[in-house]
Protein backbone atom coordinates (compact mmCIF):
# COMPACT_ATOMS: atom_id res chain seq x y z
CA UNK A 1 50.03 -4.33 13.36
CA UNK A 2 49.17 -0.66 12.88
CA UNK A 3 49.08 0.67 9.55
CA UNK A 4 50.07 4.22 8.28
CA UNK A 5 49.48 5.97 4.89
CA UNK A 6 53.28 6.31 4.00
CA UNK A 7 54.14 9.93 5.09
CA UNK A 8 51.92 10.70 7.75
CA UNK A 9 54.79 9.15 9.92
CA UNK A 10 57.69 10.91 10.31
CA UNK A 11 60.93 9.59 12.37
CA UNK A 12 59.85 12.27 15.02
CA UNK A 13 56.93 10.38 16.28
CA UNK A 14 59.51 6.97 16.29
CA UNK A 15 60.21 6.87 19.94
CA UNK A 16 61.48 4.53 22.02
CA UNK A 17 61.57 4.72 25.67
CA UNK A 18 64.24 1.72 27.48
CA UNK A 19 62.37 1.26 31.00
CA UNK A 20 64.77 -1.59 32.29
CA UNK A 21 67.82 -3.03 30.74
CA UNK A 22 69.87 -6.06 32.48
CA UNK A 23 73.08 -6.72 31.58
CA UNK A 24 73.49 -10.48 30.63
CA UNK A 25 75.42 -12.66 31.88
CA UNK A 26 76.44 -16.73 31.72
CA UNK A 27 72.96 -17.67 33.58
CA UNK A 28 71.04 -14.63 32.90
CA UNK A 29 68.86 -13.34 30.47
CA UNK A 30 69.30 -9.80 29.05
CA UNK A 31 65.61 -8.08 28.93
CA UNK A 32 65.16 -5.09 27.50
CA UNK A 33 62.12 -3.35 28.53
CA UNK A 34 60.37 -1.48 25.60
CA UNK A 35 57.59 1.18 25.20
CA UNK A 36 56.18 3.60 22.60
CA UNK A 37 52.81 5.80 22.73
CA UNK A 38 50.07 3.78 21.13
CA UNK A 39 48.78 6.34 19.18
CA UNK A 40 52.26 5.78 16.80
CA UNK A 41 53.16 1.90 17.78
CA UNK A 42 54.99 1.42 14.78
CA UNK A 43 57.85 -0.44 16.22
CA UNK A 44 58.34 -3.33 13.62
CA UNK A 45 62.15 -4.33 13.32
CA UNK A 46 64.10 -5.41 16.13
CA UNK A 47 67.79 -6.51 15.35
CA UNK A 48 69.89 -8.33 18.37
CA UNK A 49 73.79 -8.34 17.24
CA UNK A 50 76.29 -9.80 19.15
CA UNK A 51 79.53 -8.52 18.97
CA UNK A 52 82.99 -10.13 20.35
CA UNK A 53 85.21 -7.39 22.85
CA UNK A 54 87.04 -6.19 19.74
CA UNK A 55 84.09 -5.21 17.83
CA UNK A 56 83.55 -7.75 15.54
CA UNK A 57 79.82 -9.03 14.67
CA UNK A 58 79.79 -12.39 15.47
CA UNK A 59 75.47 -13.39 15.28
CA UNK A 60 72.41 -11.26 14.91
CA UNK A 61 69.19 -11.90 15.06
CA UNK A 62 66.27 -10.29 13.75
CA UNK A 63 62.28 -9.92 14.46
CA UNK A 64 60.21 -8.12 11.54
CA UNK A 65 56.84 -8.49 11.77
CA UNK A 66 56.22 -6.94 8.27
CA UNK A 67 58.48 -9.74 6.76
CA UNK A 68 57.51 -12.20 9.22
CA UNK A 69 61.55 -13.26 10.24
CA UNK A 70 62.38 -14.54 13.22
CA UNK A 71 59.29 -16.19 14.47
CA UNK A 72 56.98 -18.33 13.27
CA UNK A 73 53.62 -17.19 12.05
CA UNK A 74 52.12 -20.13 10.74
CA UNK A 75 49.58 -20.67 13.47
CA UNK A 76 48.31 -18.64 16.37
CA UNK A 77 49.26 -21.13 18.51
CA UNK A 78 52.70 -21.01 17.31
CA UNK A 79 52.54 -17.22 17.80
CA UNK A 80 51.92 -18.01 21.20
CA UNK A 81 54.33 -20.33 22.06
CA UNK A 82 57.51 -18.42 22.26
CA UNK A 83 61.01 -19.93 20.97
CA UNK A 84 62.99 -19.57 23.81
CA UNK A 85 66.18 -20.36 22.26
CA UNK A 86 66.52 -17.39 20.53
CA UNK A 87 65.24 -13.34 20.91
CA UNK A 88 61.84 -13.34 21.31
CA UNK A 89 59.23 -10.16 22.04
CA UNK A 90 57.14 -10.97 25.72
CA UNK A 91 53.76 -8.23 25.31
CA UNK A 92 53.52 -6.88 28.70
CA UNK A 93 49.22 -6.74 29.38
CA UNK A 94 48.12 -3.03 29.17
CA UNK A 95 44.33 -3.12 30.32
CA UNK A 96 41.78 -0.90 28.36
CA UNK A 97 42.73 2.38 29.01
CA UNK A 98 46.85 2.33 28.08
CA UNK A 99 48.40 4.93 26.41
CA UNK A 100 51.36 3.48 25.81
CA UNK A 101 52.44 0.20 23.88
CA UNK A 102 55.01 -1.72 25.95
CA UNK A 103 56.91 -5.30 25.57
CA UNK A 104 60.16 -6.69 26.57
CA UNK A 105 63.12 -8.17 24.26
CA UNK A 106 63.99 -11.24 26.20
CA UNK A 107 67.63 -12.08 24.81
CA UNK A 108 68.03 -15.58 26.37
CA UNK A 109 71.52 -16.04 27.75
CA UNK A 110 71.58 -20.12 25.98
CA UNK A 111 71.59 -17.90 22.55
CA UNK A 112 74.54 -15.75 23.75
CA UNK A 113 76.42 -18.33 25.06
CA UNK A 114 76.09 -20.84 21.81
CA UNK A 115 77.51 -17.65 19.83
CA UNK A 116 81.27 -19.18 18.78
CA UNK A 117 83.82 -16.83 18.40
CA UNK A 118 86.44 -17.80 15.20
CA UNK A 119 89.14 -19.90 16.04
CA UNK A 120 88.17 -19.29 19.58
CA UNK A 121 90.53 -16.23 19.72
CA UNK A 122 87.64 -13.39 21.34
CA UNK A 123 84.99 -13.47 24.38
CA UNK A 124 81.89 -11.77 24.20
CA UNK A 125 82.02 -8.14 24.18
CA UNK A 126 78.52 -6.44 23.93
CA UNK A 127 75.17 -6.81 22.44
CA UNK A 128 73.55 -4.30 20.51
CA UNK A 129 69.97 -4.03 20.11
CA UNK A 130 68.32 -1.82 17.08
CA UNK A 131 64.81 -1.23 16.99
CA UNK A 132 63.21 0.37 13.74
CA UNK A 133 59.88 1.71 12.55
CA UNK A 134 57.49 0.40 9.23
CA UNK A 135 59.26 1.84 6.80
CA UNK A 136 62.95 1.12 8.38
CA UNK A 137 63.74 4.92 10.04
CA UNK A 138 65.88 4.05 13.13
CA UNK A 139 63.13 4.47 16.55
CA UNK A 140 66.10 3.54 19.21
CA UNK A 141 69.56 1.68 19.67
CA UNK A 142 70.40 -0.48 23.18
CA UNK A 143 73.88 -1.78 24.09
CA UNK A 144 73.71 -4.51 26.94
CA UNK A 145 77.25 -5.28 27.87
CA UNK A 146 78.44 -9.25 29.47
């Protein structure tokens, strides 16, 4: 985790760049490809939402690695085993001389599918994924649609 006197980053230097997005679908996992400059990697929030086809939220799940939600940080070995039942973050190697940060959302399609709708009166509409810097400014939105 980088860490930035508060101030010195403003939402202007939050950027997220969306290399590859799949759409999900009963067998396949959404991925969501993600990158940043390192110089300002301050991605720290990610929030998956799942939303039935009339707009209602139906599950979300969140990654914050200042809170530590949505993994389990316990042990390094448990940081490098991921839970593949639920969103997880997959680093993508950079080599020494990167200038850019870059990882994929993996969004497993078991998650999606488990997702009940109320009464089972809706279907899956879309997923929305929110990503947000240290100190919660917005950095990017992604909607992956079934």
């Amino acid at each position: 985790m980088m860490v930035y006197p508060p101030g010195t980053v403003g939402t202007t230097d939050l950027t997220m760049t969306v290399l590859q997005e799949m759409t999900l679908g009963d067998c396949l996992d959404g991925i969501v490809h993600l990158e940043t400059m390192d110089n300002a990697a301050n991605l720290n929030r990610y929030e998956v939402e799942v939303f039935s086809d009339g707009g209602t939220s139906l599950e979300t799940h969140i990654l914050d690695f200042n809170l530590r939600i949505g993994y389990d940080a316990t042990s390094t070995a448990n940081l490098d085993t991921f839970d593949q039942t639920k969103p997880f973050l997959s680093p993508i190697p950079f080599g020494y001389k990167a200038s850019n940060w870059s990882a994929e959302l993996i969004i497993p399609h078991a998650w999606v599918n488990q997702v009940d709708c109320p009464n089972n009166t809706c279907t899956i509409g879309h997923i929305e994924v929110s990503t947000y810097g240290v100190w919660g400014q917005p950095a990017g939105q992604v909607i992956l649609y079934r």
